[in-house]
N, C-alpha and C. Protein backbone atom coordinates (compact mmCIF):
# COMPACT_ATOMS: atom_id res chain seq x y z
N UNK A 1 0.85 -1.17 0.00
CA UNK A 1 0.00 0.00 0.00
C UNK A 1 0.89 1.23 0.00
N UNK A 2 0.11 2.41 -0.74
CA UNK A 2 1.40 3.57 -0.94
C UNK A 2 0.99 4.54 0.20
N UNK A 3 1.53 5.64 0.27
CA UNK A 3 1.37 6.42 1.48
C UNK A 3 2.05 7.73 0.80
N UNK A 4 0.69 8.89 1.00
CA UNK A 4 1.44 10.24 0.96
C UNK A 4 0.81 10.65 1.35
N UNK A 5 1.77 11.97 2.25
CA UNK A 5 0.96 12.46 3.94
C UNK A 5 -0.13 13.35 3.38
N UNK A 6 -1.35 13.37 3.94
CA UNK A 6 -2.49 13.91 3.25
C UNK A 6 -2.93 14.56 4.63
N UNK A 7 -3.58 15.83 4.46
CA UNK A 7 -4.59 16.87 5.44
C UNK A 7 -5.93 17.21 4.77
N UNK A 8 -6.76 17.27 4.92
CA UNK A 8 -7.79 17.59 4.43
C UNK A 8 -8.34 18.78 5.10
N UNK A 9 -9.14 19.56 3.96
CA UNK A 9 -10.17 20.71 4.35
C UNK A 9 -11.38 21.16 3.42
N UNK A 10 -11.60 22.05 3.48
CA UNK A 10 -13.13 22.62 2.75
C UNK A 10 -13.01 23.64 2.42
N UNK A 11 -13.21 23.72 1.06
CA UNK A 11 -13.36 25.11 0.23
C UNK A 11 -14.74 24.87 -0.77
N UNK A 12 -16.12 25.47 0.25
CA UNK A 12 -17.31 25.37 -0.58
C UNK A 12 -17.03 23.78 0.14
N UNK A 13 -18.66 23.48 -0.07
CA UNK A 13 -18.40 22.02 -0.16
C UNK A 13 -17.77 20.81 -1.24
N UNK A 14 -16.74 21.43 -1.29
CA UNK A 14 -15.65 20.38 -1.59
C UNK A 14 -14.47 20.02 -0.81
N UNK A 15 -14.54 18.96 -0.88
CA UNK A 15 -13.17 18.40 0.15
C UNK A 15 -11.37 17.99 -0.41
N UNK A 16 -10.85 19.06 -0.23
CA UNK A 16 -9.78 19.26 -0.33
C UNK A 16 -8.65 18.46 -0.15
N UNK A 17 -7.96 16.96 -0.62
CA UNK A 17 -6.88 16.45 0.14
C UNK A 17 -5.82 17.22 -0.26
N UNK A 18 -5.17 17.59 0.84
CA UNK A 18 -3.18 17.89 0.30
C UNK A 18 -2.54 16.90 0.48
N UNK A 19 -1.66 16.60 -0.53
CA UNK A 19 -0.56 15.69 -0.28
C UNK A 19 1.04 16.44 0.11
N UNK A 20 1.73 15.87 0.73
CA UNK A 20 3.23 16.37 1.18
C UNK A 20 4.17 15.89 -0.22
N UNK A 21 3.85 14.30 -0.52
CA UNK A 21 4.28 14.12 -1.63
C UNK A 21 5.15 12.97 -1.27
N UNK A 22 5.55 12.67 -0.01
CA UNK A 22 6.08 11.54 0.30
C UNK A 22 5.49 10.12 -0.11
N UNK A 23 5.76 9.33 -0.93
CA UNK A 23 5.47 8.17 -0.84
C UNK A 23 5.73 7.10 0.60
N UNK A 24 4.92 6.87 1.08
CA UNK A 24 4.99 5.85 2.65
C UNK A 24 4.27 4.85 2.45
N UNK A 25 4.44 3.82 3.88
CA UNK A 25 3.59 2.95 3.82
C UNK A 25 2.10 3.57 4.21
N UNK A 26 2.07 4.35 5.22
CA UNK A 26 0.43 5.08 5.11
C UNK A 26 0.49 6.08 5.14
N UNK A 27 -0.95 6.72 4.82
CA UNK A 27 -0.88 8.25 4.30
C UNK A 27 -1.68 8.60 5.67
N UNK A 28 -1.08 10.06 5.81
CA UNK A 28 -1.47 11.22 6.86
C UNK A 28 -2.77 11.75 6.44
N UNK A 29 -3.62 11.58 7.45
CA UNK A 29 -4.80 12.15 7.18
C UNK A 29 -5.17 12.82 8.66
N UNK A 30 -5.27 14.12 8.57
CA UNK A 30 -5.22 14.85 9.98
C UNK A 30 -4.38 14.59 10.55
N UNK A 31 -4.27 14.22 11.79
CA UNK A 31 -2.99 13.88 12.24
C UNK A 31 -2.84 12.34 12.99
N UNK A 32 -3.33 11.48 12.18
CA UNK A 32 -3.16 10.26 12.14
C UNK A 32 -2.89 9.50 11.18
N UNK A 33 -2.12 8.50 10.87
CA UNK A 33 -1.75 7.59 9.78
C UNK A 33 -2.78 6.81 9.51
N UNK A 34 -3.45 6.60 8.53
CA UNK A 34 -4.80 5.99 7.81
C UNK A 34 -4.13 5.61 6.23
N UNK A 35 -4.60 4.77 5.56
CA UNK A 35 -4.70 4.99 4.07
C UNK A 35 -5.01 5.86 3.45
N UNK A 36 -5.19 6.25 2.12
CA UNK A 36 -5.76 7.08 2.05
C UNK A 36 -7.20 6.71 1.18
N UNK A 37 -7.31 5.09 0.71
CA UNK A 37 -8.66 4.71 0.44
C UNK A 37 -9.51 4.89 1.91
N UNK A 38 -8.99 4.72 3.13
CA UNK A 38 -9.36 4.39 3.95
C UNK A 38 -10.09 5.74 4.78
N UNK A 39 -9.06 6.91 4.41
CA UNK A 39 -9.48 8.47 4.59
C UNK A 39 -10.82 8.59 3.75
N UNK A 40 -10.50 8.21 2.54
CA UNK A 40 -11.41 8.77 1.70
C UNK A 40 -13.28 8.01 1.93
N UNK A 41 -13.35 6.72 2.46
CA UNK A 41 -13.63 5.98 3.16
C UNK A 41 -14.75 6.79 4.52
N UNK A 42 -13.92 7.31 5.12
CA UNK A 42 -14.38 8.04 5.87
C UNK A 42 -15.36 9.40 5.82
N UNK A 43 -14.48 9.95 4.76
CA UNK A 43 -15.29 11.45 3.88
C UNK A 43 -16.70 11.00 3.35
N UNK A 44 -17.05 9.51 2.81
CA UNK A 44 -17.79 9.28 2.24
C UNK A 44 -19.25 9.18 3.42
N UNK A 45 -18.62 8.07 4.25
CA UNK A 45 -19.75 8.32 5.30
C UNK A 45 -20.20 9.37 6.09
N UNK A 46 -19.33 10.45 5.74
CA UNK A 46 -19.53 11.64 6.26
C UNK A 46 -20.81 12.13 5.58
N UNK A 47 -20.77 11.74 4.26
CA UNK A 47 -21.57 12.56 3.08
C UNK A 47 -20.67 13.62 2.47
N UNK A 48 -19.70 14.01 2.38
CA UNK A 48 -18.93 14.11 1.59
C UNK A 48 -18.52 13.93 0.18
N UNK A 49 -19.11 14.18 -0.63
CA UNK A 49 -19.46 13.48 -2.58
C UNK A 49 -18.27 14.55 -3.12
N UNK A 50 -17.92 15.56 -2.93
CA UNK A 50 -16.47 16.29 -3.90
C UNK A 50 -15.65 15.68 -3.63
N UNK A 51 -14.89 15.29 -3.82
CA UNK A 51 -13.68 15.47 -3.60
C UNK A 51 -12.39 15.72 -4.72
N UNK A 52 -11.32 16.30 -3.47
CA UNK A 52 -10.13 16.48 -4.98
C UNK A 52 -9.16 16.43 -4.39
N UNK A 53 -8.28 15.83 -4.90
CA UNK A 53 -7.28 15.12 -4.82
C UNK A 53 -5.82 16.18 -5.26
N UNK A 54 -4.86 17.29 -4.20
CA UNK A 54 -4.01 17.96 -4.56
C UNK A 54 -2.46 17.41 -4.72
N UNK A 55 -2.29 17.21 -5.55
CA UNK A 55 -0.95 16.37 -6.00
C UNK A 55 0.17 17.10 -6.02
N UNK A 56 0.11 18.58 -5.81
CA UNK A 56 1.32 19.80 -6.29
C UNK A 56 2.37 18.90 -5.57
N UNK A 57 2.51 18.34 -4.39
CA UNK A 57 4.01 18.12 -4.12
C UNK A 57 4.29 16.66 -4.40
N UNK A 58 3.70 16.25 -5.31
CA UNK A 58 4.35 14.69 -5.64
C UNK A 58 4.84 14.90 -7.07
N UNK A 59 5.80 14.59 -6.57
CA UNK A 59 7.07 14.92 -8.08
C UNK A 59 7.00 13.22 -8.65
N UNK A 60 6.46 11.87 -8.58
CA UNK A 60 6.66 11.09 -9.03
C UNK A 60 5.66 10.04 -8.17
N UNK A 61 5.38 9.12 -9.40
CA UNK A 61 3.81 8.18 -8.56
C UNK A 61 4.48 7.07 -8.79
N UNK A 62 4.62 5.71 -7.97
CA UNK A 62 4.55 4.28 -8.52
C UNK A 62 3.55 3.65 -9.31
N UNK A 63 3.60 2.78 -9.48
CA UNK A 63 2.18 2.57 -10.13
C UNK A 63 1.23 1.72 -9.48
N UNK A 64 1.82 1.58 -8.28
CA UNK A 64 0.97 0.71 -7.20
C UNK A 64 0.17 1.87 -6.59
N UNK A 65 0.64 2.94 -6.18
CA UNK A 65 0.20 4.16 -6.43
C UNK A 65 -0.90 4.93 -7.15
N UNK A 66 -0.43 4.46 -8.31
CA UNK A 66 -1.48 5.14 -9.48
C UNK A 66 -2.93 3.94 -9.53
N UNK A 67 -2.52 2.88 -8.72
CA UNK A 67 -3.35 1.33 -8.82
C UNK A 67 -4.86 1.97 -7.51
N UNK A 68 -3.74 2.75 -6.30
CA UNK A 68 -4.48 3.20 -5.08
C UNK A 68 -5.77 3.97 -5.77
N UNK A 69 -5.14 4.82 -6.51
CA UNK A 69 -5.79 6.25 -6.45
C UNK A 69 -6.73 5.89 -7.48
N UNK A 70 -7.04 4.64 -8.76
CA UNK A 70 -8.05 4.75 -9.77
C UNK A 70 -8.72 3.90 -8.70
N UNK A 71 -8.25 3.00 -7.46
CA UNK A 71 -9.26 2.37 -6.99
C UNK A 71 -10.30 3.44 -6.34
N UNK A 72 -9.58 4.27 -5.64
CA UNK A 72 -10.68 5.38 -5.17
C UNK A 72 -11.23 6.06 -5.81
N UNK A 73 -10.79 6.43 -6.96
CA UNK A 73 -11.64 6.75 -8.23
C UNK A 73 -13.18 5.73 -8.40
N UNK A 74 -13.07 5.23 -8.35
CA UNK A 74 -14.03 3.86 -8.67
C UNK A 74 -15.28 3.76 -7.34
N UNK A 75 -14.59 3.68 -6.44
CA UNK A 75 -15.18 4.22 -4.84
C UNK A 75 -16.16 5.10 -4.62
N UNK A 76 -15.65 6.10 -4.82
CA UNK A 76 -15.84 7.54 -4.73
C UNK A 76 -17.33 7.55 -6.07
N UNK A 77 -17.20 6.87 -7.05
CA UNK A 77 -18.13 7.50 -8.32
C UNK A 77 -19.26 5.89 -8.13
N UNK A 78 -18.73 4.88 -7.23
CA UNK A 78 -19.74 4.09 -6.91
C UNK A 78 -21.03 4.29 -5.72
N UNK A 79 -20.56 5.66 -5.36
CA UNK A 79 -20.88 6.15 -4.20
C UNK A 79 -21.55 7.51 -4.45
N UNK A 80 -21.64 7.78 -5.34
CA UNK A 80 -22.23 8.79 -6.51
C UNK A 80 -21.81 9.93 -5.96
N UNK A 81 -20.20 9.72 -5.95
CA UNK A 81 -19.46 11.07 -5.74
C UNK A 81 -18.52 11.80 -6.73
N UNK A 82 -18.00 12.56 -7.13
CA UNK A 82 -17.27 12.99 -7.70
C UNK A 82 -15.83 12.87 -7.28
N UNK A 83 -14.68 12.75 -7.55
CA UNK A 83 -13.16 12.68 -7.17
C UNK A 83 -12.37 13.20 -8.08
N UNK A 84 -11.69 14.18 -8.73
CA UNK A 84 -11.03 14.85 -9.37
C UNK A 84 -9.67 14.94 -8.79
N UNK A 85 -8.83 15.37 -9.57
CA UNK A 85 -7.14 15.51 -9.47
C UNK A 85 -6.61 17.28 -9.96
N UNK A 86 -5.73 17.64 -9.26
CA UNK A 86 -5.64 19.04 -9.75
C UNK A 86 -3.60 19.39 -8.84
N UNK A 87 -2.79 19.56 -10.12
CA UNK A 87 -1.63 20.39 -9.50
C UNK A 87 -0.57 19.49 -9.90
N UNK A 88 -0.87 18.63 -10.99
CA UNK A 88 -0.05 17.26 -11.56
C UNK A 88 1.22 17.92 -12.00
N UNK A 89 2.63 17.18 -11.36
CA UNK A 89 4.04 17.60 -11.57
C UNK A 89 3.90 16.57 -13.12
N UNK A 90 4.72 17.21 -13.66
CA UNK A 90 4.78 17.26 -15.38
C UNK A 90 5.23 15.23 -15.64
N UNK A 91 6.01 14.79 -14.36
CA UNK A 91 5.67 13.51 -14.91
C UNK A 91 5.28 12.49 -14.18
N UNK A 92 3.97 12.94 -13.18
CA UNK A 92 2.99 12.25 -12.70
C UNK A 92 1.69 12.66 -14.08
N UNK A 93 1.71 13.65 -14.72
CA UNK A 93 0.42 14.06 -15.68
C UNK A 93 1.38 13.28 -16.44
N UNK A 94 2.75 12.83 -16.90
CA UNK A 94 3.28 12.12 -18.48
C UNK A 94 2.77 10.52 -18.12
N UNK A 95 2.78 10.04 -17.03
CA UNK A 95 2.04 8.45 -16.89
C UNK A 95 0.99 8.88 -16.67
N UNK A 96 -0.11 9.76 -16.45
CA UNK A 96 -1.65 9.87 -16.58
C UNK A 96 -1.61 10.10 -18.21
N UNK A 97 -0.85 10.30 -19.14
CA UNK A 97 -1.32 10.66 -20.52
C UNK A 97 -0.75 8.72 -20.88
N UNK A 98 0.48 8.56 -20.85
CA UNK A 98 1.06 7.06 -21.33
C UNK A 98 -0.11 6.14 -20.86
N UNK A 99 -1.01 5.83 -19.41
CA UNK A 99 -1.53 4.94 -19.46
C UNK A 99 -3.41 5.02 -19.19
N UNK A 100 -3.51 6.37 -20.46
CA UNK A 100 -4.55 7.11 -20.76
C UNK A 100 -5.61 7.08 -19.23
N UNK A 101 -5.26 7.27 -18.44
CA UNK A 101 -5.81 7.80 -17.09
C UNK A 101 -6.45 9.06 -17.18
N UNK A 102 -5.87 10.08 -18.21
CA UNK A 102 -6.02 11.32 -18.00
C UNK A 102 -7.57 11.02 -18.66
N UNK A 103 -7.25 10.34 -19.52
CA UNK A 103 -9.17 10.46 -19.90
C UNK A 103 -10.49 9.46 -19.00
N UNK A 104 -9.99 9.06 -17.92
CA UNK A 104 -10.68 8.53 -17.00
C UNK A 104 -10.59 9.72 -15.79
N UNK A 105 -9.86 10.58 -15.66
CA UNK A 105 -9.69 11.43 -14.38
C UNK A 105 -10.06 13.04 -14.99
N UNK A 106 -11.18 13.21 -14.10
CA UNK A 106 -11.05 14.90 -14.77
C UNK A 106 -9.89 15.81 -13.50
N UNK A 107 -9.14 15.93 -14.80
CA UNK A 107 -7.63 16.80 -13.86
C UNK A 107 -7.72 18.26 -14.34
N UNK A 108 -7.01 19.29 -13.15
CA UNK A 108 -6.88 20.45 -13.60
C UNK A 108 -5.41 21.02 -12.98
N UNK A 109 -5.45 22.14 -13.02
CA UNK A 109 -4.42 22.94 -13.23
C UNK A 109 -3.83 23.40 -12.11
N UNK A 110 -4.91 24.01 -11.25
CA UNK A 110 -5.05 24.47 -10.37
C UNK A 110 -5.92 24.24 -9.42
N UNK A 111 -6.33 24.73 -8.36
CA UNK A 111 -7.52 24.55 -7.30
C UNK A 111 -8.94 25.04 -7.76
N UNK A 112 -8.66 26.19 -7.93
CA UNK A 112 -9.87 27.49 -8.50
C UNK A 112 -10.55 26.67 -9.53
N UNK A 113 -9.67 26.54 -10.78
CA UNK A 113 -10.49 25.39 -11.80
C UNK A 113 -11.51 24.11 -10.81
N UNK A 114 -10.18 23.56 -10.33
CA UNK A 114 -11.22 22.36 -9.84
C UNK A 114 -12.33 22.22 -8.88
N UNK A 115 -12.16 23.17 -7.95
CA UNK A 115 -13.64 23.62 -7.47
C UNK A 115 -14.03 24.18 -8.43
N UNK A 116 -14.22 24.87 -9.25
CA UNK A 116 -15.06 25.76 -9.72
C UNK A 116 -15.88 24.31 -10.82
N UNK A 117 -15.10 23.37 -11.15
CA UNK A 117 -15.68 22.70 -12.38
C UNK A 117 -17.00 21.36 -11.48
N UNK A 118 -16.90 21.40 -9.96
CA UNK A 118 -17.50 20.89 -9.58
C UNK A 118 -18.97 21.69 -9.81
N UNK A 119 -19.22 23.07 -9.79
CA UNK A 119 -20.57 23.59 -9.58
C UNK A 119 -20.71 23.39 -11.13
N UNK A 120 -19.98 23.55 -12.28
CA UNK A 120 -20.25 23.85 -13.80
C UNK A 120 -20.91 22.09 -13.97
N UNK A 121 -20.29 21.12 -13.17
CA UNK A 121 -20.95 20.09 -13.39
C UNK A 121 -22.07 19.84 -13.01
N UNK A 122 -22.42 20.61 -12.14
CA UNK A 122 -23.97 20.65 -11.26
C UNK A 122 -24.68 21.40 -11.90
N UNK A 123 -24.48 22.33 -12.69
CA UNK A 123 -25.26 22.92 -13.94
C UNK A 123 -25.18 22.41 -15.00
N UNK A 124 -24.37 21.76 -15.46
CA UNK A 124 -24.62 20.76 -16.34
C UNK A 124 -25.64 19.84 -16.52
N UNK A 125 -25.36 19.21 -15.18
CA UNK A 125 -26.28 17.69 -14.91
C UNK A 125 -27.97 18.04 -14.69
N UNK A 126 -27.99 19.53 -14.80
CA UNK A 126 -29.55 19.56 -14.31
C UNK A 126 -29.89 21.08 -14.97
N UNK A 127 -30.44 20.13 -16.11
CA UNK A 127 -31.35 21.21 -17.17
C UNK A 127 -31.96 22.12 -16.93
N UNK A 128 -31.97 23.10 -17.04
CA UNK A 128 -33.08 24.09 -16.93
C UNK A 128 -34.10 23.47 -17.37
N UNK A 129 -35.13 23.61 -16.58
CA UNK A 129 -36.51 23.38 -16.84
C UNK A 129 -37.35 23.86 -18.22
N UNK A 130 -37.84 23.10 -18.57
CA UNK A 130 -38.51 23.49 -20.37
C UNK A 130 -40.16 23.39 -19.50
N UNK A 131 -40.91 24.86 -19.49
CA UNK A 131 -42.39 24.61 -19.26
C UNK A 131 -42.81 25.27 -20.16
N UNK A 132 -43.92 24.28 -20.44
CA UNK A 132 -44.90 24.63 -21.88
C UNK A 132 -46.54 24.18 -21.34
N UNK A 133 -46.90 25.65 -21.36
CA UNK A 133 -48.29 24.87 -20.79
C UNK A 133 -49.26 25.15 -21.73
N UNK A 134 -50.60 24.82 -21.92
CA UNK A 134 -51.31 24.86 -22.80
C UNK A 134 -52.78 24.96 -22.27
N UNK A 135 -53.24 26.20 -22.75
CA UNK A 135 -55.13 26.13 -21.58
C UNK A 135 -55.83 24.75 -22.16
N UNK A 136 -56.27 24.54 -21.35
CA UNK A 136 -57.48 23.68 -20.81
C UNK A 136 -58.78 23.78 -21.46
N UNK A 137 -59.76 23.65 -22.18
CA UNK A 137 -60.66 23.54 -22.89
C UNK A 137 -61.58 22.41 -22.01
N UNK A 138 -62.03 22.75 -20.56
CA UNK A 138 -62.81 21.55 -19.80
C UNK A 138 -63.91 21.30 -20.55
N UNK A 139 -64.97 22.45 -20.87
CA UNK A 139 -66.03 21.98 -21.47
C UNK A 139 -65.84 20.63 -22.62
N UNK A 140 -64.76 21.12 -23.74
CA UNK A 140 -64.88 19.60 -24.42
C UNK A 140 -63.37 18.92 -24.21
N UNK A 141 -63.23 18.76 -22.87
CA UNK A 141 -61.86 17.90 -22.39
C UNK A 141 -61.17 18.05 -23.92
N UNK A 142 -60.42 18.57 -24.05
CA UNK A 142 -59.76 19.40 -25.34
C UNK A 142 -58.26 19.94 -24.54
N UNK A 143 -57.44 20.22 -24.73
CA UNK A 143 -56.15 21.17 -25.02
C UNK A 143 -56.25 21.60 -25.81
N UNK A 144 -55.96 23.20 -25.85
CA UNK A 144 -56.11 24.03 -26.65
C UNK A 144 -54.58 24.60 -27.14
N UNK A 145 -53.55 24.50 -28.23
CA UNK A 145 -52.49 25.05 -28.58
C UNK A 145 -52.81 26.19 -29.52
N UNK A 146 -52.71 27.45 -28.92
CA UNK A 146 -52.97 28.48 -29.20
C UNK A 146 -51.90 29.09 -30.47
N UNK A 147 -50.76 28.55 -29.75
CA UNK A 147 -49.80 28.78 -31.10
C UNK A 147 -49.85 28.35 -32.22
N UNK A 148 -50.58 27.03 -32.31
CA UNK A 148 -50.94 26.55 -33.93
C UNK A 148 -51.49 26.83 -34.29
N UNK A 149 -52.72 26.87 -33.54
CA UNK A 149 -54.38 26.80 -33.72
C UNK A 149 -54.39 25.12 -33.63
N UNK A 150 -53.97 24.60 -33.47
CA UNK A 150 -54.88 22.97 -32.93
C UNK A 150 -55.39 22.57 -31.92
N UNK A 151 -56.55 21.88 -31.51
CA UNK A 151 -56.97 21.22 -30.87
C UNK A 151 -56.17 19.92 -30.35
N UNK A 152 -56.13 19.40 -29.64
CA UNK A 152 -55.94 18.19 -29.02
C UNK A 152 -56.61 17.09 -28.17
N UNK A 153 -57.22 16.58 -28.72
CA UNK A 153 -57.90 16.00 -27.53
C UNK A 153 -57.03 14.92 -26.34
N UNK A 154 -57.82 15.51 -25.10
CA UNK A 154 -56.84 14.91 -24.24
C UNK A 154 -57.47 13.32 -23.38
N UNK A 155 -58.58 12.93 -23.85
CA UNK A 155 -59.28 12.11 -23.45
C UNK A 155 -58.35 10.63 -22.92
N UNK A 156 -58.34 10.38 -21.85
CA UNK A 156 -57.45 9.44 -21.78
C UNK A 156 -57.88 8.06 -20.66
């Protein structure tokens, strides 16, 4: 199991991990040694559904590593949460492009992006409402579409 020291916090309701960047046998979560499936684990029963994952100080991933983090990927979106990645050193993002991860992980740049792409997804996922109403014609149970001129009967 890999280990990099992780703190968590809240910006908006999204949940923030930092990593130190150390690879260990367990990862720091507050100020206790936990996994970090096992952190994340925890966030979930919290009710906790953002999360994002800050990588700025890991200069290099194993791939037992990279094995941890799609499992919580998987976790996290079985749990109908979101988990994102944001602050990738140039060759932790070159094995997210070599073993096309990057198109399984929505990654960003920065923090600001990646909170911010959590609410653009919540406007995404939920349409503006389309209302179309049409008067009522009770006397001959009818709908009336005024914009055509047709009748409808609504007899059902």
């Amino acid at each position: 199991m890999t280990d990099i020291g992780i703190k968590a916090r809240l910006v908006g309701d999204v949940t923030v991990l930092d990593s130190d960047g150390h690879l260990r046998i367990n990862l720091r979560f507050g100020g206790s040694s936990v996994p970090l499936s096992r952190a994340v684990d925890s966030l979930l029963e919290k009710g906790a559904k953002r999360i994002l994952l800050n990588l700025e100080g890991l200069v290099s991933i194993s791939p037992r590593a990279l094995g941890e983090v799609v499992s919580i990927y998987v976790t996290v979106n079985k749990a109908s949460g979101q988990f994102k990645l944001f602050n990738l050193k140039p060759l932790v993002r070159d094995l997210m492009v070599t073993t096309k991860l990057v198109s399984v992980f929505d990654v960003f740049e920065n923090e600001s992006q990646a909170v911010a792409s959590f609410q653009s997804h919540t406007d995404a996922s939920r349409p503006e409402p389309q209302m179309t109403s049409l008067p009522i014609d009770t006397e001959n149970d009818q709908k009336t579409d005024d914009a055509f001129g047709k009748r409808v009967l609504t007899n059902w």
